[in-house]
N, C-alpha and C. Protein backbone atom coordinates (compact mmCIF):
# COMPACT_ATOMS: atom_id res chain seq x y z
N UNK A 1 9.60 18.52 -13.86
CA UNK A 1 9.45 18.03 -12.50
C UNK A 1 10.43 16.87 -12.30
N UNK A 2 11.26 16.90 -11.23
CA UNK A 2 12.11 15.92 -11.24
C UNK A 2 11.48 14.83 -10.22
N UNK A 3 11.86 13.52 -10.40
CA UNK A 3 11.76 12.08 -10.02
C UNK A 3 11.20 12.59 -8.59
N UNK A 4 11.73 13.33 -7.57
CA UNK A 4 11.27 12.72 -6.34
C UNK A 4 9.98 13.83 -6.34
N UNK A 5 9.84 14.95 -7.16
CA UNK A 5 8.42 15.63 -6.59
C UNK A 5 7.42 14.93 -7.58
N UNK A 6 7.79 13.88 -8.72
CA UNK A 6 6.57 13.04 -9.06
C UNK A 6 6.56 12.09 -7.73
N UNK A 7 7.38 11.65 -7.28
CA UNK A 7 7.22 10.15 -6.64
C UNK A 7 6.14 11.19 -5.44
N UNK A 8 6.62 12.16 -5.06
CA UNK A 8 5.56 13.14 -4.01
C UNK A 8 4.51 13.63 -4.37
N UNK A 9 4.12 13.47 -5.55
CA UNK A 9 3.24 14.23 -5.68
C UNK A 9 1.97 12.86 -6.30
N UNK A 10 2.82 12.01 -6.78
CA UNK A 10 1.88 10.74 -6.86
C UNK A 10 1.57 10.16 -5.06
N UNK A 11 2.42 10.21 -4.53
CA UNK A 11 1.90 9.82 -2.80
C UNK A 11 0.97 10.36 -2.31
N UNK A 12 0.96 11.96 -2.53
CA UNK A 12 -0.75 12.49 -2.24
C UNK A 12 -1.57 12.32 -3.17
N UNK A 13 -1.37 11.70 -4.48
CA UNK A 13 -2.78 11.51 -5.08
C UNK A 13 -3.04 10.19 -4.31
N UNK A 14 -2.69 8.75 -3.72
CA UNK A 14 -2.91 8.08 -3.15
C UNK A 14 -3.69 8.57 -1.75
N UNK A 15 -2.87 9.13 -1.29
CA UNK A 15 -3.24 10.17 -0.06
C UNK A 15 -4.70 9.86 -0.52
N UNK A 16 -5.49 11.02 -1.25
CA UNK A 16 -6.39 11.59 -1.96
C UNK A 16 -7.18 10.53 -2.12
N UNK A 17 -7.07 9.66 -2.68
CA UNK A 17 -7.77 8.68 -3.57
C UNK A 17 -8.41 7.90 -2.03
N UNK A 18 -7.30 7.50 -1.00
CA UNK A 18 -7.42 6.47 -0.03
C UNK A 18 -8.42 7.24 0.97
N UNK A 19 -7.89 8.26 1.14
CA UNK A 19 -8.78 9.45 2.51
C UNK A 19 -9.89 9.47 2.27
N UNK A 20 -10.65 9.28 0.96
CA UNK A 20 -12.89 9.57 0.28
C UNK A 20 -12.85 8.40 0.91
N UNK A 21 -14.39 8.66 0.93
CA UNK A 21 -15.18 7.67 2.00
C UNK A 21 -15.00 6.45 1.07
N UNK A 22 -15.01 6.80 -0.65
CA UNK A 22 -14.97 5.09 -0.58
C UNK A 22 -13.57 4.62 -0.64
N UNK A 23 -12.50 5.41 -0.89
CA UNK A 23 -11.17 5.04 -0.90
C UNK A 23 -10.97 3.98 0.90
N UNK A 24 -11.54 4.87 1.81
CA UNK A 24 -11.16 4.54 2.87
C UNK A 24 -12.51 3.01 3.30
N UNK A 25 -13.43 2.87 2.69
CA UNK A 25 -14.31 1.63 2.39
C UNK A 25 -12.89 0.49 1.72
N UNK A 26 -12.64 0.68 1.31
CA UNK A 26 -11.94 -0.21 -0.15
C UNK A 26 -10.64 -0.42 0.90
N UNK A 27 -10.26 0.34 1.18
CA UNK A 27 -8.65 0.43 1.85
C UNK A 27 -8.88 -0.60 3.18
N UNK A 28 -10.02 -0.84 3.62
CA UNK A 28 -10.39 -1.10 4.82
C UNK A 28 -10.94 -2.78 4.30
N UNK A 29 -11.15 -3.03 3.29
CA UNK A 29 -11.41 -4.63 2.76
C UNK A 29 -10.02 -4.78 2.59
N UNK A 30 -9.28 -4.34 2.15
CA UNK A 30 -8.02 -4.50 1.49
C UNK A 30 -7.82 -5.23 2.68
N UNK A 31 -7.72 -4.41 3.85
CA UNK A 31 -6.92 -4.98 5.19
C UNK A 31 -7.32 -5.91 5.56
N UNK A 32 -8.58 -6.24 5.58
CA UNK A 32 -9.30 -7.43 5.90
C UNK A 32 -8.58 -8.77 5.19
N UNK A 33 -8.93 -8.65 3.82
CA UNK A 33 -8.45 -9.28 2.47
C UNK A 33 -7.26 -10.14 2.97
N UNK A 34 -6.13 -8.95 2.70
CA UNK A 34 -4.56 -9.07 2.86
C UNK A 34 -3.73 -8.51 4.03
N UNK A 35 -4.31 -7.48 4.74
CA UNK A 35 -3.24 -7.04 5.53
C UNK A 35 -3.31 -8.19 6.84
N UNK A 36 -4.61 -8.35 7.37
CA UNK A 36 -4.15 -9.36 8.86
C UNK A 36 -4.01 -10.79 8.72
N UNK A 37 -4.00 -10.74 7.22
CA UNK A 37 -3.72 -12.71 7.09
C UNK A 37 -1.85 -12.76 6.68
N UNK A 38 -1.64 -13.85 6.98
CA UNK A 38 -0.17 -14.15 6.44
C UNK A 38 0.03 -14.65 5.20
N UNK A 39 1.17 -14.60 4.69
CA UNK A 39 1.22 -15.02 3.41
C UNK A 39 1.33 -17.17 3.79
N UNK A 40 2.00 -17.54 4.30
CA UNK A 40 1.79 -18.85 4.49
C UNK A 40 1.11 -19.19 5.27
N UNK A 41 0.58 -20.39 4.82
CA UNK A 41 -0.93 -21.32 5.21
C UNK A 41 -0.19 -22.83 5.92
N UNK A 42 0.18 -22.87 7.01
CA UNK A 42 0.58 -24.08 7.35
C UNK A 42 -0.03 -25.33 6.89
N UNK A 43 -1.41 -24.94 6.93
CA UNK A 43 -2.34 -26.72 6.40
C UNK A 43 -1.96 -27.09 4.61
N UNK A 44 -1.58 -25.77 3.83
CA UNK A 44 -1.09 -25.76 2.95
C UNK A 44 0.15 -24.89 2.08
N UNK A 45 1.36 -25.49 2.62
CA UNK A 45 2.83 -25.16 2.71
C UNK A 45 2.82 -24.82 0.77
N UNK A 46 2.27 -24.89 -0.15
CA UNK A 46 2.70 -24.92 -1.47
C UNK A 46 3.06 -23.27 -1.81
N UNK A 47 4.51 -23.51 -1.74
CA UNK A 47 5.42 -22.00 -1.91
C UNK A 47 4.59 -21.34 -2.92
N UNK A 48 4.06 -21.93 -4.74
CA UNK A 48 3.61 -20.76 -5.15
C UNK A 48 2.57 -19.93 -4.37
N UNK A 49 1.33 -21.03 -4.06
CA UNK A 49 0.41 -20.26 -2.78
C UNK A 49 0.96 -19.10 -2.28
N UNK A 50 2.02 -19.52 -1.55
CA UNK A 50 2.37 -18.15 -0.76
C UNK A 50 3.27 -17.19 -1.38
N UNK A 51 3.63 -17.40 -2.03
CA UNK A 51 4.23 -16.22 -3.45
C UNK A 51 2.94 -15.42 -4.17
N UNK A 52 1.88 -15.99 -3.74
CA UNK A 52 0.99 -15.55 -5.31
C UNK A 52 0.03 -14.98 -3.64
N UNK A 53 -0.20 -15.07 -2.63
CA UNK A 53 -0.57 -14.35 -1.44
C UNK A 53 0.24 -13.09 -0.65
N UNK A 54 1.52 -13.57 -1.10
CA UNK A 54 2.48 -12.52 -0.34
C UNK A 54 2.43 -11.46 -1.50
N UNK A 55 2.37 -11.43 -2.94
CA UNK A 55 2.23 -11.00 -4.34
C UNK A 55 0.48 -9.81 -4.13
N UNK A 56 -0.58 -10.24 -3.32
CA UNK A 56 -1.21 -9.35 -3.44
C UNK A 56 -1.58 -8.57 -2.23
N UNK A 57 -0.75 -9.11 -0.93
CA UNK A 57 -0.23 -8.32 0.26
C UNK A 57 0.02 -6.82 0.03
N UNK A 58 1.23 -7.65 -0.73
CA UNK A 58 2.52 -6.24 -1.15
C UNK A 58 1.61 -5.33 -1.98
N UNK A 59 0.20 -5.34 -2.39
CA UNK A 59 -0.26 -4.45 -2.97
C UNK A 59 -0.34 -3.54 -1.96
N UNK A 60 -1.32 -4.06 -0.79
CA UNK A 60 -1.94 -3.13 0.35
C UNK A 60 -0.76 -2.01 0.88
N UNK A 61 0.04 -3.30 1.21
CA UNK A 61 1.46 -2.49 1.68
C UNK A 61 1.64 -1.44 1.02
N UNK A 62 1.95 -1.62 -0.36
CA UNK A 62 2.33 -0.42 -1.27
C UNK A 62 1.19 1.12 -0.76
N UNK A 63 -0.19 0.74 -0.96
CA UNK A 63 -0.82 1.72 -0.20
C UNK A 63 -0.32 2.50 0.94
N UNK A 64 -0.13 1.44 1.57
CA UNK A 64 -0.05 2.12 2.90
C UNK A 64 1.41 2.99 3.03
N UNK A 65 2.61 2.14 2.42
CA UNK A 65 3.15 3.11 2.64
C UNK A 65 3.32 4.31 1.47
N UNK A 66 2.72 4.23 0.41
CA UNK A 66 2.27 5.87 -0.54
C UNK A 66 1.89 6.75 0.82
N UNK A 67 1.05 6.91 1.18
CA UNK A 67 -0.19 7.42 1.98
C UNK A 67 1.10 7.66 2.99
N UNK A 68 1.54 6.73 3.62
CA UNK A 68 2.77 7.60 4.42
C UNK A 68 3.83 8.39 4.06
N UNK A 69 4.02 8.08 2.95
CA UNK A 69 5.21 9.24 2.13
C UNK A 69 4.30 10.47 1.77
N UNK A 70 3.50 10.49 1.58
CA UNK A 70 2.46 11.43 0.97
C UNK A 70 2.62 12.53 2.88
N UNK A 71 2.38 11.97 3.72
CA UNK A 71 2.40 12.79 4.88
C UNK A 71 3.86 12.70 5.57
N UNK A 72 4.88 12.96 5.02
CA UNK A 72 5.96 13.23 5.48
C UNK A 72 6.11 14.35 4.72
N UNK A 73 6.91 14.90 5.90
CA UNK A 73 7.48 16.78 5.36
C UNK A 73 8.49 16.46 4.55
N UNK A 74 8.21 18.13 3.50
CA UNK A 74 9.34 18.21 2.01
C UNK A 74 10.43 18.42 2.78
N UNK A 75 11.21 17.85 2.19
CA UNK A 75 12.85 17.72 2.27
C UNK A 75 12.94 19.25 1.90
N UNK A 76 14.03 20.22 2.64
CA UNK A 76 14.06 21.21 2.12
C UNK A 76 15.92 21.37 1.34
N UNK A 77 15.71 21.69 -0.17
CA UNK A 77 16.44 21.21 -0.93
C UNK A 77 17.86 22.36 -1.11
N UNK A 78 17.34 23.30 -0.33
CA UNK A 78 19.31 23.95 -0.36
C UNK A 78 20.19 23.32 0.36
């Protein structure tokens, strides 16, 4: 199996995993968590803070966009 039908075929196991009721429970704190807050805190500017906030953002993100690669059409390869 070459590189891009793992990288596709790991996007629908995310798919998979995120779509069950509790994937989509969990996916839905996540957002709460990390997706509608910002990574910097004006009352407290301390860069690691927001390195080590923007650091578990980029998790959700990563979800979200698996789950969108996972529903984009196969490239057709001739």
């Amino acid at each position: 199996m070459d590189d891009q039908k793992k990288l596709k075929a790991l996007a629908v196991d995310y798919l998979n995993v995120f779509t069950s009721p509790a994937g989509e429970r969990i996916l839905e704190d996540l957002r709460v968590s990390y997706g509608e807050k910002g990574s910097f805190d004006p009352e407290n500017p301390d860069p690691l803070l927001t390195a080590f906030r923007e650091g578990q953002r980029s998790h959700y993100l990563k979800i979200l966009f698996m789950m969108e690669e996972a529903q984009k059409p196969e490239e057709d390869e001739s």
